[in-house]
Protein backbone atom coordinates (compact mmCIF):
# COMPACT_ATOMS: atom_id res chain seq x y z
CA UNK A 1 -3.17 18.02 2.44
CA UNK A 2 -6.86 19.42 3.38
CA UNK A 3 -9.14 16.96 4.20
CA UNK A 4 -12.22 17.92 5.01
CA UNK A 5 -11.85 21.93 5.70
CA UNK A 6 -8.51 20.71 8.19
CA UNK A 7 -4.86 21.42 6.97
CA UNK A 8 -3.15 17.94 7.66
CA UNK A 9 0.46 18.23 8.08
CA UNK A 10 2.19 14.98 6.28
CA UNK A 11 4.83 14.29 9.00
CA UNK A 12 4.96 11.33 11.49
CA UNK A 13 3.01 11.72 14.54
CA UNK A 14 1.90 15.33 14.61
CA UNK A 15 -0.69 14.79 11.49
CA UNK A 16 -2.27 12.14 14.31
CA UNK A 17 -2.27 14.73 16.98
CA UNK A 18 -4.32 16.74 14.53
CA UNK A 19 -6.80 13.78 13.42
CA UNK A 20 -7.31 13.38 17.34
CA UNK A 21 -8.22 17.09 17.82
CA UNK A 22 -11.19 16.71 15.07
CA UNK A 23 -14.22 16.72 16.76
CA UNK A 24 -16.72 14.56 13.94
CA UNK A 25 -15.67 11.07 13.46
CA UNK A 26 -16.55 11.18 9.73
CA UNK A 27 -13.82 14.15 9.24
CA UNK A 28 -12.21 11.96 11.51
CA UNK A 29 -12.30 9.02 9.27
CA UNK A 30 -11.72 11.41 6.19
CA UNK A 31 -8.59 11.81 7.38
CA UNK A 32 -7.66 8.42 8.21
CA UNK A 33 -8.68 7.12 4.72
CA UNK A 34 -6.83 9.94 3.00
CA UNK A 35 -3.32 9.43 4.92
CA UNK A 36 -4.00 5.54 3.83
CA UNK A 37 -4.11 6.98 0.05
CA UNK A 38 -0.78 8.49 0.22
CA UNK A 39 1.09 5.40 1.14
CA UNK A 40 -0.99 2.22 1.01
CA UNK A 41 0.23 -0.50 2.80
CA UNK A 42 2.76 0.76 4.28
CA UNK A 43 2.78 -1.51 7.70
CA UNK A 44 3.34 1.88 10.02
CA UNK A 45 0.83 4.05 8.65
CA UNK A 46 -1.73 0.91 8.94
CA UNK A 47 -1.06 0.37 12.25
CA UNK A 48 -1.34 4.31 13.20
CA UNK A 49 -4.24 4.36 11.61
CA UNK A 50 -5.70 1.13 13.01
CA UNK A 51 -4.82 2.51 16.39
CA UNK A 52 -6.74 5.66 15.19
CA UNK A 53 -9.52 3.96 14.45
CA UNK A 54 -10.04 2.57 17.66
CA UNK A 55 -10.74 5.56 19.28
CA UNK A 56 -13.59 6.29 16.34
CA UNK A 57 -17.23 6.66 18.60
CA UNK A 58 -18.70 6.02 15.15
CA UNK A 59 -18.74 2.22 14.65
CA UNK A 60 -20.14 3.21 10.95
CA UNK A 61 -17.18 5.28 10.41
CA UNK A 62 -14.94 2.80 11.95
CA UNK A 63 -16.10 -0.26 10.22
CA UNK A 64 -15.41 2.32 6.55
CA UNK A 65 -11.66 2.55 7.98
CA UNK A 66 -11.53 -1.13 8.32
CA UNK A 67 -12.64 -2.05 5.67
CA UNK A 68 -10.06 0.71 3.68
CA UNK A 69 -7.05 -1.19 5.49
CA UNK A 70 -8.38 -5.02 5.11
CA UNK A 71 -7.26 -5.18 1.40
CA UNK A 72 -4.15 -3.33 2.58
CA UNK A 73 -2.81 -6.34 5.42
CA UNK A 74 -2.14 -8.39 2.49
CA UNK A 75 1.83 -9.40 2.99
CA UNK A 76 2.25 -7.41 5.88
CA UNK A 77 2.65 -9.09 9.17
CA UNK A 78 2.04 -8.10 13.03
CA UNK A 79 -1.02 -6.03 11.81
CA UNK A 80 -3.48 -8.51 12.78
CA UNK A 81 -3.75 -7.60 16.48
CA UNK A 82 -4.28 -3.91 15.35
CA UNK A 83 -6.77 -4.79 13.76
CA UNK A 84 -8.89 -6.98 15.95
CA UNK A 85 -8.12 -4.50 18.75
CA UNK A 86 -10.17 -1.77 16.68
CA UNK A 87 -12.92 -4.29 16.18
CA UNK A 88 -13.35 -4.69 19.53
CA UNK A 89 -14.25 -1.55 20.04
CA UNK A 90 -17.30 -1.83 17.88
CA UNK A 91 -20.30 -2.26 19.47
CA UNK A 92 -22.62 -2.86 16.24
CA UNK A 93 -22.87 -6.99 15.64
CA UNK A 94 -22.97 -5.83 11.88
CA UNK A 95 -20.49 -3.58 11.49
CA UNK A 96 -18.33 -5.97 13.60
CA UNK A 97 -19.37 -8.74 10.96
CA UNK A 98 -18.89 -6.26 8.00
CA UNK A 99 -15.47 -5.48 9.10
CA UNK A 100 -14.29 -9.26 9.64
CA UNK A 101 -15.77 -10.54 6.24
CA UNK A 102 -13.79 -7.80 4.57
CA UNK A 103 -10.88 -9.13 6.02
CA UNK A 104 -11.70 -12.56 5.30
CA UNK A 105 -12.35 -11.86 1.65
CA UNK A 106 -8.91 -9.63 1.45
CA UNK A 107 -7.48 -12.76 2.04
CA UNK A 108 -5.38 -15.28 2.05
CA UNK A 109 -6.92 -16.21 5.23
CA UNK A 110 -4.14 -17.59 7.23
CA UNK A 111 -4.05 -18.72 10.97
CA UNK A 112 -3.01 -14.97 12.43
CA UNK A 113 -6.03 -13.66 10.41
CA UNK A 114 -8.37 -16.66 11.69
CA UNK A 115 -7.21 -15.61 15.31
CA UNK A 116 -8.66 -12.26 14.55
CA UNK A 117 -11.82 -13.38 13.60
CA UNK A 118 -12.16 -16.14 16.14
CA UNK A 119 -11.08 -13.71 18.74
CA UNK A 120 -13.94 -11.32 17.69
CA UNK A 121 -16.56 -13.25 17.62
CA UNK A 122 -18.84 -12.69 21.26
């Protein structure tokens, strides 16, 4: 797969290795979004990539990953302190809000996915 001018090898852990060596969050987040493409909702990959996403400096390019995965969580469980660990790291009261209403309107909103909104909230 080339995302973004940057061969990505589809294996396990070594196509994360490369994603960390890209130097631009938005190839950065390319990347993220397009390994989500190839196997959507598959609770692994999301949390990878949530963990991924953490380490975004972008909180714009973050909050786009986010919101990629939020519609994803549906029927998957354990992925919901993932997530609220990655919107932590946002330091943008909007993006932080854009990310968590995604969420909320991926729904069902249930009390694990409550936690991770309550628990967000400064």
């Amino acid at each position: 797969m080339v995302v973004a001018g940057w061969v990505i090898v589809v294996l396990a852990s070594p196509r994360f290795a490369v994603i960390d060596s890209m130097t631009s969050d938005f190839e950065r987040r390319s990347a993220l979004e397009s390994l989500l493409a190839l196997k959507p909702g598959d609770p692994a990959l999301l949390r990878q990539v949530l963990a991924a996403t953490a380490k975004l400096g972008s909180d714009f390019e973050a909050r786009q990953v986010l919101e990629s995965v939020a519609p994803m969580m549906s029927g998957t469980q354990g992925l919901e302190s993932a997530y609220a660990a990655a919107i932590t790291e946002l330091g943008s009261d909007f993006e932080r809000r854009s990310a968590l209403t995604t969420l909320i309107d991926a729904g069902p909103v249930d009390a694990a996915r409550s936690r991770v909104v309550l628990q967000s909230v400064d």
